[in-house]
N, C-alpha and C. Protein backbone atom coordinates (compact mmCIF):
# COMPACT_ATOMS: atom_id res chain seq x y z
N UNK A 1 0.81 -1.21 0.00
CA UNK A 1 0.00 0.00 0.00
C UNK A 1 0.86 1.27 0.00
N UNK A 2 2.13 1.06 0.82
CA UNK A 2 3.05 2.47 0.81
C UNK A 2 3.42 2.35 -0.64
N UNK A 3 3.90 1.64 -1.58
CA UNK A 3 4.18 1.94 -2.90
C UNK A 3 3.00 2.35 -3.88
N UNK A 4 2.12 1.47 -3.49
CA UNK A 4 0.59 2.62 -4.11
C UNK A 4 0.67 4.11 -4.08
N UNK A 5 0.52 4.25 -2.76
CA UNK A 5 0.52 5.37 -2.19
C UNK A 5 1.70 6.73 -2.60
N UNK A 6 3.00 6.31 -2.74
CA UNK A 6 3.74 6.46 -3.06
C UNK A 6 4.00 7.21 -5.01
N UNK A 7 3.48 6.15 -5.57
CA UNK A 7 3.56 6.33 -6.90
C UNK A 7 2.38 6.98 -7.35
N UNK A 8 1.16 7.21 -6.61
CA UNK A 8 -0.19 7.55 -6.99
C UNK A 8 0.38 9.46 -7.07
N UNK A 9 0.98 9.76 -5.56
CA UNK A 9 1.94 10.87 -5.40
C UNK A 9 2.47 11.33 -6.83
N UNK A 10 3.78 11.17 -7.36
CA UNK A 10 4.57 10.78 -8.36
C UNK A 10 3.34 10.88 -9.48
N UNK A 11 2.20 10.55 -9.70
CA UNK A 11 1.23 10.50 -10.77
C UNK A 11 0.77 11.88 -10.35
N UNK A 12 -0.21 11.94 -9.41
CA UNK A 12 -0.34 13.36 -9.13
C UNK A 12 0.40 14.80 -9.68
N UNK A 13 1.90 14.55 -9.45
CA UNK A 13 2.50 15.39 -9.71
C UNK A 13 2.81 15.85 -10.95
N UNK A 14 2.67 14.52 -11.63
CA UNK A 14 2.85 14.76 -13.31
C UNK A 14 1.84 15.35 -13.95
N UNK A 15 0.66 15.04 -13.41
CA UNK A 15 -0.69 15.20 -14.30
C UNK A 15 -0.83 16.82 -13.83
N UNK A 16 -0.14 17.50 -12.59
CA UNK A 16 -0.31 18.88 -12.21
C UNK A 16 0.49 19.47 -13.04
N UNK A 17 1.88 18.91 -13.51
CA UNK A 17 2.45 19.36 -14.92
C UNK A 17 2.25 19.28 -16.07
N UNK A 18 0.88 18.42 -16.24
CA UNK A 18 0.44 18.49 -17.50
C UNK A 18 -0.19 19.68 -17.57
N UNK A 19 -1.24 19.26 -16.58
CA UNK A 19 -2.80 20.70 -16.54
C UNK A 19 -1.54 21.67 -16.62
N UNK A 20 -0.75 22.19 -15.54
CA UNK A 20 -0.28 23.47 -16.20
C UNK A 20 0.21 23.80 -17.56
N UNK A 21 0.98 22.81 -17.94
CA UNK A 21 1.46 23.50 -19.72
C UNK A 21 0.39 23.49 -20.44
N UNK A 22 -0.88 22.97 -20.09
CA UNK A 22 -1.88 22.96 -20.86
C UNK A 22 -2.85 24.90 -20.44
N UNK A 23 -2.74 24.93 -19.34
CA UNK A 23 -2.98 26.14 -19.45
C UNK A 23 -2.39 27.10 -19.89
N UNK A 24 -1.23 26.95 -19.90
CA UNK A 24 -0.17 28.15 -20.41
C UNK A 24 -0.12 27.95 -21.50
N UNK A 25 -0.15 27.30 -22.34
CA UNK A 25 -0.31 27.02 -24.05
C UNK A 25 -1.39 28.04 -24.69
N UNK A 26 -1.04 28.99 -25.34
CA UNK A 26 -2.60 29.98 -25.57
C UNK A 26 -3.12 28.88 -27.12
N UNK A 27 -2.18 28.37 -27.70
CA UNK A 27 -2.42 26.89 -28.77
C UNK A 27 -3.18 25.86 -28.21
N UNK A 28 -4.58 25.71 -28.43
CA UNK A 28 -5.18 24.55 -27.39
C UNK A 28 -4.16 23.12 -28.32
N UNK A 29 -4.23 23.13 -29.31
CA UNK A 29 -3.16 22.14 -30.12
C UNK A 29 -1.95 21.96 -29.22
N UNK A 30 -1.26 22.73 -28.86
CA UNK A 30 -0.01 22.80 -28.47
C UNK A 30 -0.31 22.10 -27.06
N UNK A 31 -1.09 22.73 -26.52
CA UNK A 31 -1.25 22.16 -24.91
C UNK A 31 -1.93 20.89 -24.98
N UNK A 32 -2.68 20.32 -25.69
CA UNK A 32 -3.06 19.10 -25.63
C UNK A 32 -1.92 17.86 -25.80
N UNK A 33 -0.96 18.44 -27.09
CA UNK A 33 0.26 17.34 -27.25
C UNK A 33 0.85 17.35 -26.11
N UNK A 34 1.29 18.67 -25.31
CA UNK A 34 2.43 18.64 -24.60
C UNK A 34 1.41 18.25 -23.25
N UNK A 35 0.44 18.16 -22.74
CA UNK A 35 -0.18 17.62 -21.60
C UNK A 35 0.13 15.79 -21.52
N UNK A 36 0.30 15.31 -23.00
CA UNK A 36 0.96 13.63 -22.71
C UNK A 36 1.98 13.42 -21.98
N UNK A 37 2.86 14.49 -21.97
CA UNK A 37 4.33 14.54 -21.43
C UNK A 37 3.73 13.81 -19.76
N UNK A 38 2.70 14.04 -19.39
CA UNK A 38 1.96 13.33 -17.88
C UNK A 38 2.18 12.43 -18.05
N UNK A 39 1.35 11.56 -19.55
CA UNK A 39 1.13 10.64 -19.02
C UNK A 39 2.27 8.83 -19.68
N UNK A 40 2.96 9.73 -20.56
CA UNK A 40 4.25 9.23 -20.89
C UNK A 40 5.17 8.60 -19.86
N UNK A 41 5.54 9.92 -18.95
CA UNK A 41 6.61 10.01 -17.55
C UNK A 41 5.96 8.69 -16.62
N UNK A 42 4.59 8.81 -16.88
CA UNK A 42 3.62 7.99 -15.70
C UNK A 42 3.66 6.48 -16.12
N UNK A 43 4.09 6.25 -17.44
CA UNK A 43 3.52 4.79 -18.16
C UNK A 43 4.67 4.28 -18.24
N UNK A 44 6.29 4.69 -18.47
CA UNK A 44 7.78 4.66 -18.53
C UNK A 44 7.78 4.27 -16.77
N UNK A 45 7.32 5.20 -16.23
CA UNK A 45 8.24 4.82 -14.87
C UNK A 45 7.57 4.07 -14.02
N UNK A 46 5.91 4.01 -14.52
CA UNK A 46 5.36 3.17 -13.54
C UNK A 46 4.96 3.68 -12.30
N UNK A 47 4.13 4.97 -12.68
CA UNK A 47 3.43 5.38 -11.45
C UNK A 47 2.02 4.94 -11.81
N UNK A 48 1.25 5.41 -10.13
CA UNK A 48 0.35 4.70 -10.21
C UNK A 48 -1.28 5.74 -10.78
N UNK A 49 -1.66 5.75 -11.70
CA UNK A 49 -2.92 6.68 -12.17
C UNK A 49 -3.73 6.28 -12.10
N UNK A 50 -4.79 5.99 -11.42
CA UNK A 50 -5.99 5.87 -11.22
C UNK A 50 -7.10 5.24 -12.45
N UNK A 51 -6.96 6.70 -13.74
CA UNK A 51 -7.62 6.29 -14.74
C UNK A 51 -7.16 5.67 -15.83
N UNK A 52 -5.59 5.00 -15.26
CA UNK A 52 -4.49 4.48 -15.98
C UNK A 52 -5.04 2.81 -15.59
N UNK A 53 -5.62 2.90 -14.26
CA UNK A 53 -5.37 1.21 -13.66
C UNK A 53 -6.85 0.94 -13.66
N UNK A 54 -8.18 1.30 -13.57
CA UNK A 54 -9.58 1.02 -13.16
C UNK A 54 -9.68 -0.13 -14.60
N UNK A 55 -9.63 0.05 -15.76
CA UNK A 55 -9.78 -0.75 -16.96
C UNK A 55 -9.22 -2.25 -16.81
N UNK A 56 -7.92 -2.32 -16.30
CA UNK A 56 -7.58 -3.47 -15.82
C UNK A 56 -8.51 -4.51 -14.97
N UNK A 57 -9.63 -3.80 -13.38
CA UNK A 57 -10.43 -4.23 -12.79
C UNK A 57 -11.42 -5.59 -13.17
N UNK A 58 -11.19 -5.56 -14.69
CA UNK A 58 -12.40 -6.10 -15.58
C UNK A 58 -12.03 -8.05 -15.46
N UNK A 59 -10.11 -7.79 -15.22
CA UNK A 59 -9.54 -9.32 -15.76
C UNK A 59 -8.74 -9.49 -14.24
N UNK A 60 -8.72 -8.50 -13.22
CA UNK A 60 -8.57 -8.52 -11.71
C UNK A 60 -8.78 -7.89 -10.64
N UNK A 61 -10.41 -8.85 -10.23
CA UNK A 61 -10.93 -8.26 -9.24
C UNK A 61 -10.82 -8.49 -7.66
N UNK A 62 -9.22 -8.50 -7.73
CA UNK A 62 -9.00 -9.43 -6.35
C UNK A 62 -9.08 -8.30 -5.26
N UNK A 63 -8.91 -8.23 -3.80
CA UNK A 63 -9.53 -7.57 -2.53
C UNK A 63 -8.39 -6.22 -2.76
N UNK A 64 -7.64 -7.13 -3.21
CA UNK A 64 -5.75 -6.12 -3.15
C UNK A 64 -5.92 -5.10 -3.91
N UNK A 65 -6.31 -5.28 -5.32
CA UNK A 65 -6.49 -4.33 -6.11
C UNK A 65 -7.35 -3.50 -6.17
N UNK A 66 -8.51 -3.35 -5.82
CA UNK A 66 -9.58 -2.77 -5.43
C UNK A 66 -9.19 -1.41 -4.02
N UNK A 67 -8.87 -2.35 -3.25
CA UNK A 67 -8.58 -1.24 -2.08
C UNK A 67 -7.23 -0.10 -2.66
N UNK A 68 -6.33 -1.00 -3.96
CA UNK A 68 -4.94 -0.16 -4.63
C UNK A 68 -5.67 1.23 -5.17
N UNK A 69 -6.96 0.60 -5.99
CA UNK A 69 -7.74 2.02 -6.61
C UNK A 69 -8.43 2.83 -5.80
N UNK A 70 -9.23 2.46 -4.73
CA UNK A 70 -9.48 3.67 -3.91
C UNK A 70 -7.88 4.41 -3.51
N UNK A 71 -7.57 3.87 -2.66
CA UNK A 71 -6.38 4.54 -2.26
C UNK A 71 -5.54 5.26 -3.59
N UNK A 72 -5.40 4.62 -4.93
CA UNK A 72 -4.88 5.53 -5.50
C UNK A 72 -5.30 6.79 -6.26
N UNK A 73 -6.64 6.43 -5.80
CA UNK A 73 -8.00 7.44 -7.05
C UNK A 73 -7.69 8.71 -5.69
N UNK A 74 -7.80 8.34 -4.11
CA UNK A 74 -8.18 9.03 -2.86
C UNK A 74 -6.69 10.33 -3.16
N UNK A 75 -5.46 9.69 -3.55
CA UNK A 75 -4.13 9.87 -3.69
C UNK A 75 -4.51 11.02 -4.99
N UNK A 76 -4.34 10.97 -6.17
CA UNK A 76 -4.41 11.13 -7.43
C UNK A 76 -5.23 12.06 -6.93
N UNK A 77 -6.62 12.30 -6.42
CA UNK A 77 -7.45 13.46 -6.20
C UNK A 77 -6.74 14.77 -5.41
N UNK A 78 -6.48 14.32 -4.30
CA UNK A 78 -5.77 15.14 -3.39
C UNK A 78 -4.33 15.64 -3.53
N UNK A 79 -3.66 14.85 -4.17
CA UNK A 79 -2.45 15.50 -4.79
C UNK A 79 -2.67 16.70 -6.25
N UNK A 80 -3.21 16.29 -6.76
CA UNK A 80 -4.05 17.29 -7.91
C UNK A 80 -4.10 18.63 -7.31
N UNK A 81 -5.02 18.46 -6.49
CA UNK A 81 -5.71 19.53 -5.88
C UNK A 81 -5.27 20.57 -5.21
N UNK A 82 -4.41 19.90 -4.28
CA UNK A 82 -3.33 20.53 -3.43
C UNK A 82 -2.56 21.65 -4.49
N UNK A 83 -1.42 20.72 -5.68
CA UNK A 83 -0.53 20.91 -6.66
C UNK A 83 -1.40 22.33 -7.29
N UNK A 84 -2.68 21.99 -7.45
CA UNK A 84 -3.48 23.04 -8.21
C UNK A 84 -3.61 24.52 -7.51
N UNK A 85 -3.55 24.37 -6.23
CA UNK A 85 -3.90 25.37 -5.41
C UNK A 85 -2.70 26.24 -5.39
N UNK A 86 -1.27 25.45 -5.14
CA UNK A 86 0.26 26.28 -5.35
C UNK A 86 0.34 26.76 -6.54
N UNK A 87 0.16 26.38 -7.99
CA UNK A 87 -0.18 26.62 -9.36
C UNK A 87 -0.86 28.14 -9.29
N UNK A 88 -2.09 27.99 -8.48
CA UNK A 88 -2.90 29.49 -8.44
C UNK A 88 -1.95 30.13 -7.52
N UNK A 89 -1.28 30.07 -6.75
CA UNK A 89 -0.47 30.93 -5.99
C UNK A 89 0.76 31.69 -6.82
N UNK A 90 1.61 30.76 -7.40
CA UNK A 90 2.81 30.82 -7.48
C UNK A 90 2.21 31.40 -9.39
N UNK A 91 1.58 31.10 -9.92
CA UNK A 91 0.81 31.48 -11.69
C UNK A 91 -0.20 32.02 -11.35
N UNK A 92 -0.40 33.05 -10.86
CA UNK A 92 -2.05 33.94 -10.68
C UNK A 92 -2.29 33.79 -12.12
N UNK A 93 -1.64 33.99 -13.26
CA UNK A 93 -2.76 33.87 -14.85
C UNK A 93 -2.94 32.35 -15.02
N UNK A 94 -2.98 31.41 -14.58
CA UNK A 94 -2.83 30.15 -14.31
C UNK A 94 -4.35 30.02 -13.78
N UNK A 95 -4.46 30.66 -12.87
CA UNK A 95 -5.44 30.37 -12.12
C UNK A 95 -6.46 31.09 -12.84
N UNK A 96 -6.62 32.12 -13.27
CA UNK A 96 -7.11 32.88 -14.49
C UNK A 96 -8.32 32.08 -15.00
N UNK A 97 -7.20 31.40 -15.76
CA UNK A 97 -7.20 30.52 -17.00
C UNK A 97 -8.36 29.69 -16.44
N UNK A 98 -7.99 28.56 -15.11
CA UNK A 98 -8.36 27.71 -14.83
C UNK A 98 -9.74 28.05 -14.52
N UNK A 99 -10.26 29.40 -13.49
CA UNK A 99 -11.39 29.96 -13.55
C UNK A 99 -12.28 29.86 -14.35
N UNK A 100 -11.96 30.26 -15.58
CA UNK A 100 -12.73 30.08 -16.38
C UNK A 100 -12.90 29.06 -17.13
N UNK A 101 -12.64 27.78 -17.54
CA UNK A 101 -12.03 26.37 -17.75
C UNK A 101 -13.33 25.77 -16.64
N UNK A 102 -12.82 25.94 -15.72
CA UNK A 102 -13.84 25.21 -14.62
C UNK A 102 -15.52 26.29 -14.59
N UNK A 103 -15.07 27.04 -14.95
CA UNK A 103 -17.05 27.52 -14.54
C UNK A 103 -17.77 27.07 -15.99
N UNK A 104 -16.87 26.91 -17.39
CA UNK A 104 -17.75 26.40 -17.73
C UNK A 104 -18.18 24.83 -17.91
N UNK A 105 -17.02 24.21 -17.02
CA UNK A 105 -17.42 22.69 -16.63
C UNK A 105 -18.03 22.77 -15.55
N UNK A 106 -18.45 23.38 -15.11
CA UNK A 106 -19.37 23.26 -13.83
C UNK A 106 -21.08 23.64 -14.54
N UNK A 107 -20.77 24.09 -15.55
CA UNK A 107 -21.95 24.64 -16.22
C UNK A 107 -22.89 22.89 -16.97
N UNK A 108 -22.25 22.15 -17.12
CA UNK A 108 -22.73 21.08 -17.68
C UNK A 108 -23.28 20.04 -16.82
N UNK A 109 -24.11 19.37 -17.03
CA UNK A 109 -25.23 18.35 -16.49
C UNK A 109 -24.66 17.29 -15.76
N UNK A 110 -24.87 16.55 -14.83
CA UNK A 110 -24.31 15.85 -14.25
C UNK A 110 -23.91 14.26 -14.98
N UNK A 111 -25.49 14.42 -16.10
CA UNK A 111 -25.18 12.70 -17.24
C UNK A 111 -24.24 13.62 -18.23
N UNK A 112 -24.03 14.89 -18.61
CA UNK A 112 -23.46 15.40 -20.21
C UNK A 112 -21.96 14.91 -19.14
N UNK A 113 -21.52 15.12 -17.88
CA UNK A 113 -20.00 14.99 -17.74
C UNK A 113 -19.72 13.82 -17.59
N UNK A 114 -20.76 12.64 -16.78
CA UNK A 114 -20.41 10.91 -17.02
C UNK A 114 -20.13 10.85 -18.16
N UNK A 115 -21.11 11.28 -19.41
CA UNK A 115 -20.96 10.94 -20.61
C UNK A 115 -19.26 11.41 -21.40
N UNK A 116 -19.06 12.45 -20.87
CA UNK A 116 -18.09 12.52 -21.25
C UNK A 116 -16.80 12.08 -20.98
N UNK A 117 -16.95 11.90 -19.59
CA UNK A 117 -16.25 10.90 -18.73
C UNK A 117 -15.84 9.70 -19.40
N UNK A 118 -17.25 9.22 -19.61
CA UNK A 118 -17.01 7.79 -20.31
C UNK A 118 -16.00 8.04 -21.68
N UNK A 119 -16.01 8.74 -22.26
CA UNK A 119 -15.02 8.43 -23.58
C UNK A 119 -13.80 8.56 -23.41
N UNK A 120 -13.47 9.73 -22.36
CA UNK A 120 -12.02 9.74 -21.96
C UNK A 120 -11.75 8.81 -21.32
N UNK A 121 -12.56 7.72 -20.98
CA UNK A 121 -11.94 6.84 -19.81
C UNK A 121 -11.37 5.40 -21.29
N UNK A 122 -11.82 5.33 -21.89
CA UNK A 122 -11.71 4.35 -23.71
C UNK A 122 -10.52 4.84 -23.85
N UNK A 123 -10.61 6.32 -24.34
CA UNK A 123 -9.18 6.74 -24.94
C UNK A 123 -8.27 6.29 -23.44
N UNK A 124 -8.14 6.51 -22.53
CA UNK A 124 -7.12 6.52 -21.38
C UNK A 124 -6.78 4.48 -20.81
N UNK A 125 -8.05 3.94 -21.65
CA UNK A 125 -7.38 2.53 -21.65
C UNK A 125 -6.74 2.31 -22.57
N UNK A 126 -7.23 2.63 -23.82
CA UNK A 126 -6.51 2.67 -25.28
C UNK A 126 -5.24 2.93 -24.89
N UNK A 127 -4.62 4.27 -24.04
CA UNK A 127 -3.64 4.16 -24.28
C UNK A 127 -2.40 3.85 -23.21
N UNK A 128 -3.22 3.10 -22.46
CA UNK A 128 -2.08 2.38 -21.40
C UNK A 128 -1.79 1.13 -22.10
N UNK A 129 -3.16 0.23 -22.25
CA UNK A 129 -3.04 -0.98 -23.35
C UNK A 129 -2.07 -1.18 -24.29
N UNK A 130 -2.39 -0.09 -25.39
CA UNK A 130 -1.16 0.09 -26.32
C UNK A 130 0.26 0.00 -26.18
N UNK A 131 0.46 1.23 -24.82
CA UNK A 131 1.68 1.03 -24.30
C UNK A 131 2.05 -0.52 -23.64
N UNK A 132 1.46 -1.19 -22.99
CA UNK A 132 1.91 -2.44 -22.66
C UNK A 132 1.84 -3.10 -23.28
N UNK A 133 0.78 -3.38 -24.84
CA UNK A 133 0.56 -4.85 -25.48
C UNK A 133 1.93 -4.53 -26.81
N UNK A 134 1.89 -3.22 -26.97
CA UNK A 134 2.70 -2.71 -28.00
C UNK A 134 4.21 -2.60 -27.88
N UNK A 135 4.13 -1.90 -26.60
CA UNK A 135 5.64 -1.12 -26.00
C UNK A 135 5.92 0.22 -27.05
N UNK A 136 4.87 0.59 -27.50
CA UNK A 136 4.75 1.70 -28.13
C UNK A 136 4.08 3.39 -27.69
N UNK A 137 4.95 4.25 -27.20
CA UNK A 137 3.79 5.56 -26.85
C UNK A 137 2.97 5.81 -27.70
N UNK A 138 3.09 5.45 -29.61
CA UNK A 138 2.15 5.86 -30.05
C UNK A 138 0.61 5.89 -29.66
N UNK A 139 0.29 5.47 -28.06
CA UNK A 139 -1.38 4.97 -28.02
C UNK A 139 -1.67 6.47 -27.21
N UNK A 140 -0.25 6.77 -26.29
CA UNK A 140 -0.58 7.50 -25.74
C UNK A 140 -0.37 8.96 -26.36
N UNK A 141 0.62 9.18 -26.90
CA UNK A 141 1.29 10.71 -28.38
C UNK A 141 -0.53 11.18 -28.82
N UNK A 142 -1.50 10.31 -29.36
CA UNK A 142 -2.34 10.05 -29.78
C UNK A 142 -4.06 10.30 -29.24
N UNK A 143 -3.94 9.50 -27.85
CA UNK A 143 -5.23 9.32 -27.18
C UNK A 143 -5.44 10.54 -26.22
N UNK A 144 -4.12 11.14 -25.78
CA UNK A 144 -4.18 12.07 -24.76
C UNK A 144 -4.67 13.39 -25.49
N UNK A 145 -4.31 13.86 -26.61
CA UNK A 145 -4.75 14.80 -27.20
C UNK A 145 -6.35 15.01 -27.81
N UNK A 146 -6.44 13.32 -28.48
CA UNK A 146 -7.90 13.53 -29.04
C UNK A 146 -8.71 13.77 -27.50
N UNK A 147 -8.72 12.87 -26.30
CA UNK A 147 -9.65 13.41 -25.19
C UNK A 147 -9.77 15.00 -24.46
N UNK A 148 -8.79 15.75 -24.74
CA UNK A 148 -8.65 17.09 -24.70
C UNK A 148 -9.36 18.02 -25.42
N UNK A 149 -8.96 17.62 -27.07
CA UNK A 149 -9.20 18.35 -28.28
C UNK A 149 -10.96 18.14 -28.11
N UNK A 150 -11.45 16.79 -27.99
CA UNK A 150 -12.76 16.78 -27.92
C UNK A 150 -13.57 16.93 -26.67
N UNK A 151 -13.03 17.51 -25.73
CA UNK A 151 -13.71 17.67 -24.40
C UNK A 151 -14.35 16.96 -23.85
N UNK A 152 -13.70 15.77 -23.86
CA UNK A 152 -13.35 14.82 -22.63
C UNK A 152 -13.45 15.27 -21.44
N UNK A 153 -13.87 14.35 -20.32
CA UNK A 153 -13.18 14.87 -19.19
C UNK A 153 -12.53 13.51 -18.30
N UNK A 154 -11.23 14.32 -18.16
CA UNK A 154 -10.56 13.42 -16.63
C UNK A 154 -10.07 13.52 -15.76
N UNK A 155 -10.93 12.60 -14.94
CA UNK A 155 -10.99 13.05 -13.00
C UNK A 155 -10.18 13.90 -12.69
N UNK A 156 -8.97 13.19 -12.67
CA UNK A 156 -7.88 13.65 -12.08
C UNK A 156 -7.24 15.06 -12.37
N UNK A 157 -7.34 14.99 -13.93
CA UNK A 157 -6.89 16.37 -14.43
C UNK A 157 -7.79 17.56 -13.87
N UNK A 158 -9.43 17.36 -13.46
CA UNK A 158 -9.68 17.98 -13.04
C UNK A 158 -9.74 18.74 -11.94
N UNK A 159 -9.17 17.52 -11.35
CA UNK A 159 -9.26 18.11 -9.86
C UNK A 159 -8.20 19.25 -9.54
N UNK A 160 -6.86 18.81 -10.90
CA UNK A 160 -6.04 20.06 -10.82
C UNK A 160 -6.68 21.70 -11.05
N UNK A 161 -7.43 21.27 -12.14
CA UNK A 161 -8.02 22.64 -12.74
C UNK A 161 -8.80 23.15 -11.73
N UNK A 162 -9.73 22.60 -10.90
CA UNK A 162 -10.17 23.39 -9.75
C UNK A 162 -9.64 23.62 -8.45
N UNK A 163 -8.49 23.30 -8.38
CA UNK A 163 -7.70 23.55 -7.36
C UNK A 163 -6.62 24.84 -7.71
N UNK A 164 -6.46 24.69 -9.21
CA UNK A 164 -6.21 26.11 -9.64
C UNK A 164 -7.23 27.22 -9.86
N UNK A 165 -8.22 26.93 -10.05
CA UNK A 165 -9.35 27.64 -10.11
C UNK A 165 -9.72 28.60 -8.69
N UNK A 166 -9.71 28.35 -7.34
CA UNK A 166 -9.83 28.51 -6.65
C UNK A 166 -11.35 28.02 -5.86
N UNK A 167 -11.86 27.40 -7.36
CA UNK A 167 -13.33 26.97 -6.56
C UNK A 167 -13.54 25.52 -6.44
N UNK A 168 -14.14 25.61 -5.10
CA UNK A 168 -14.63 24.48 -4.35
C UNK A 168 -16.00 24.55 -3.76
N UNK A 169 -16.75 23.58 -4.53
CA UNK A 169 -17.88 23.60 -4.03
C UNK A 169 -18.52 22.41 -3.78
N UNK A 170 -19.76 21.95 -3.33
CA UNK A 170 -20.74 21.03 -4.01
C UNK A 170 -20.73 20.51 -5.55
N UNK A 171 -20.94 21.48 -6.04
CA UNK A 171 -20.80 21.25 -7.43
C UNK A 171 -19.51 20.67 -7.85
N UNK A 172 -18.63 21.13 -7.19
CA UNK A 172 -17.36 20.72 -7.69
C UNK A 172 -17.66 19.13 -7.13
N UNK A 173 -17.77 19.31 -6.19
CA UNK A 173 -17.98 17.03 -5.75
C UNK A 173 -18.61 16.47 -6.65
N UNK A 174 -20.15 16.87 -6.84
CA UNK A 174 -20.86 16.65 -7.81
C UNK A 174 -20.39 16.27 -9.28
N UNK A 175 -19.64 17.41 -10.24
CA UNK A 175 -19.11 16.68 -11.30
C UNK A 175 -17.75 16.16 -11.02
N UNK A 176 -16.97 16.30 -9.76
CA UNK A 176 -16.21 14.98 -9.79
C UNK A 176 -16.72 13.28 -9.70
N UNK A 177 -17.75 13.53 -9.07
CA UNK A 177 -18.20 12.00 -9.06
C UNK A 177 -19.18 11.60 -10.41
N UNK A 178 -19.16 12.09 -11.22
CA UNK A 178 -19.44 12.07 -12.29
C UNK A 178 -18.45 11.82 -13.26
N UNK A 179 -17.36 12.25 -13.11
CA UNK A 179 -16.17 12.13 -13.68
C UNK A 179 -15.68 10.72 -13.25
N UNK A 180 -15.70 10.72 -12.40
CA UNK A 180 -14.74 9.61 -11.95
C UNK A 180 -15.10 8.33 -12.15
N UNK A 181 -17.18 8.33 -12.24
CA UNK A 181 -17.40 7.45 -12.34
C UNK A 181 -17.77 6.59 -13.73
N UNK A 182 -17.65 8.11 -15.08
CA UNK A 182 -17.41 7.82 -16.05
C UNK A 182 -16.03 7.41 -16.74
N UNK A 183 -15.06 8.03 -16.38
CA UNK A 183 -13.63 7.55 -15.91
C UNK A 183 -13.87 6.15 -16.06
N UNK A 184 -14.61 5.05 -15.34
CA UNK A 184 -14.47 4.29 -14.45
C UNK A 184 -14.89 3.63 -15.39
N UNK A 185 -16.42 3.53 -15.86
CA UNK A 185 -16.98 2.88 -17.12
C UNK A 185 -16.70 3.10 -18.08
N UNK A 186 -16.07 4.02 -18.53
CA UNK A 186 -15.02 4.11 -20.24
C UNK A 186 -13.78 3.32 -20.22
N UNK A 187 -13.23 2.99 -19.16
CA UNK A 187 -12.16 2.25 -19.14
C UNK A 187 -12.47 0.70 -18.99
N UNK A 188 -13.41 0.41 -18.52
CA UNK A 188 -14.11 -0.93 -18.46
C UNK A 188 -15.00 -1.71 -19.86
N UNK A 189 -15.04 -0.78 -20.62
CA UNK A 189 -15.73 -1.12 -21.46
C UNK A 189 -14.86 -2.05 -22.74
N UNK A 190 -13.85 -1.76 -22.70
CA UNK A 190 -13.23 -2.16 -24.07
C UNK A 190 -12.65 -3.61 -23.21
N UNK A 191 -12.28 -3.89 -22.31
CA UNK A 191 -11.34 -4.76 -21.78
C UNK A 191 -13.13 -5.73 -21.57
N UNK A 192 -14.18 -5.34 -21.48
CA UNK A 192 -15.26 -6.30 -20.92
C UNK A 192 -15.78 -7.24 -22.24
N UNK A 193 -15.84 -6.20 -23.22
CA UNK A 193 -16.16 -6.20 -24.43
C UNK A 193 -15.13 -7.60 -25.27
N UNK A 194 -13.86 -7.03 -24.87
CA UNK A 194 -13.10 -8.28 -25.48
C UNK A 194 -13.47 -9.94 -24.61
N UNK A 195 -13.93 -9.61 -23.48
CA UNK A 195 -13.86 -11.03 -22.75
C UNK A 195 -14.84 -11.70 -23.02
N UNK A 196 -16.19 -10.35 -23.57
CA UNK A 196 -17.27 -11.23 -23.88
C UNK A 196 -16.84 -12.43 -24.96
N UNK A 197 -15.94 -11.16 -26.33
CA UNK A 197 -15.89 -12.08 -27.45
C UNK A 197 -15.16 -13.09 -27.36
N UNK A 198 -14.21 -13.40 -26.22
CA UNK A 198 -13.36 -14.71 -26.09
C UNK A 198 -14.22 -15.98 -25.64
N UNK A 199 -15.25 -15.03 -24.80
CA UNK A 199 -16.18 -16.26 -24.22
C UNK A 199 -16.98 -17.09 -25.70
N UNK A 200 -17.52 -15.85 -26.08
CA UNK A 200 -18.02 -16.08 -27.59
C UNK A 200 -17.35 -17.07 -28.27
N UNK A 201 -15.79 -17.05 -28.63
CA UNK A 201 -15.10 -18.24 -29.64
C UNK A 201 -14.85 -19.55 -28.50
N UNK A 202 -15.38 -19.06 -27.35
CA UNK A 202 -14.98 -20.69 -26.44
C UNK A 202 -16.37 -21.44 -26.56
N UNK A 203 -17.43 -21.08 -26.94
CA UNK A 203 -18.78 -21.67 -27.03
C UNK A 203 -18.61 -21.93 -28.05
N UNK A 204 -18.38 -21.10 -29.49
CA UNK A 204 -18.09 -21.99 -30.58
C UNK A 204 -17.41 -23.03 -30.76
C-alpha cells in the first residue's frame, strides 16, 4: 500500500504538470500534445494513475487491487488539488485561465460529464493498453490529445483545474463523481467487451 501510495503521489504530480502546460499554451493544439508529457513520464516509470489502472479491474478483481484504486483514485485526487492550489499561488494567470475552464465545466449536467467521462476513460485505456501490449507511446502521443481536443473529461486532471481555479464547491464534488465514475466505465468497457468475445469463440 506504501508503494501505491507512493507512486499515486509521483502520478499526481505529473498530471499537475500536465494541466499546467496545458494552461499556459494559448495553442489549445499545443497544450493538448504537450499535456501527454503526464502521461508518458507515468507509463515509462510506472506510477500509479488511477484512470491508468480502473480498466484493468475487468480481468482482476482481487480484494488487493480494489482497495490499490481507492487509495490511489483518494491519492491522485488530493495531490491534484493541493498541486493546483500552489499553481494558483505561485501562476495567478494560471489560475485565471483555470477559472474560467472550470465555470464552464461546472456549467454542464451531471449525465453530459459521465458521458463525457465515459469516452475519456476508452481513450485513457486505449492508451495504457497500447503502451503495454505494444511497448509503443504511439497509443498515448495520440489518445491524450484527441480526449482534450474533444472535451473529454478526466478526473484527475480535473481536480487540478479546480484547485487552480480557486473553486470548491458542491458542485465541484458533484461533477467529480461524475467524472470519476465515467472515468471508471469508459475504461471498463473495451477490456469487458473483449472477454465477452473470447467467451463467444470458447462456445463456438
Amino acid at each position: 500500500m506504501i508503494k501505491t501510495a507512493v507512486n499515486s503521489i509521483s502520478a499526481g504530480i505529473l498530471i499537475a504538470i500536465g494541466g499546467s502546460v496545458y494552461l499556459a499554451c494559448d495553442n489549445k493544439y499545443a497544450g493538448a500534445a504537450l499535456f501527454s508529457v503526464a502521461l508518458l513520464c507515468i507509463c515509462y516509470l510506472g506510477y500509479y494513475l488511477f484512470t491508468g489502472k480502473i480498466g484493468y479491474l475487468a480481468t482482476d478483481r482481487a480484494k488487493k487491487n480494489v482497495i490499490s484504486l481507492a487509495l490511489g483514485l483518494a491519492v491522485n485526487l488530493a495531490v491534484t488539488f493541493l498541486l493546483g492550489m500552489l499553481i494558483r499561488f505561485a501562476m495567478p494567470t494560471l489560475g485565471e485561465k483555470a477559472a474560467t475552464l472550470c465555470g464552464a465545466k461546472l456549467g454542464q449536467s451531471f449525465i453530459g460529464t459521465f458521458i463525457r467521462a465515459v469516452f475519456c476513460g476508452v481513450l485513457m485505456y486505449l492508451a495504457v493498453q497500447i503502451f503495454k501490449e505494444k511497448k509503443t507511446p504511439i497509443g498515448i502521443i495520440f489518445c491524450i490529445p484527441v480526449f482534450i481536443l474533444s472535451g473529454f473529461e478526466h478526473s484527475i486532471a480535473d481536480m487540478f483545474y479546480f484547485g487552480a481555479s480557486g473553486i470548491f464547491s458542491i458542485k465541484v464534488l458533484s461533477f467529480e463523481l461524475a467524472a470519476v465514475l465515467g472515468n471508471s466505465v469508459g475504461s471498463l468497457i473495451l477490456p469487458l467487451l473483449a472477454m465477452l468475445g473470447q467467451n463467444g469463440k470458447a462456445e463456438e
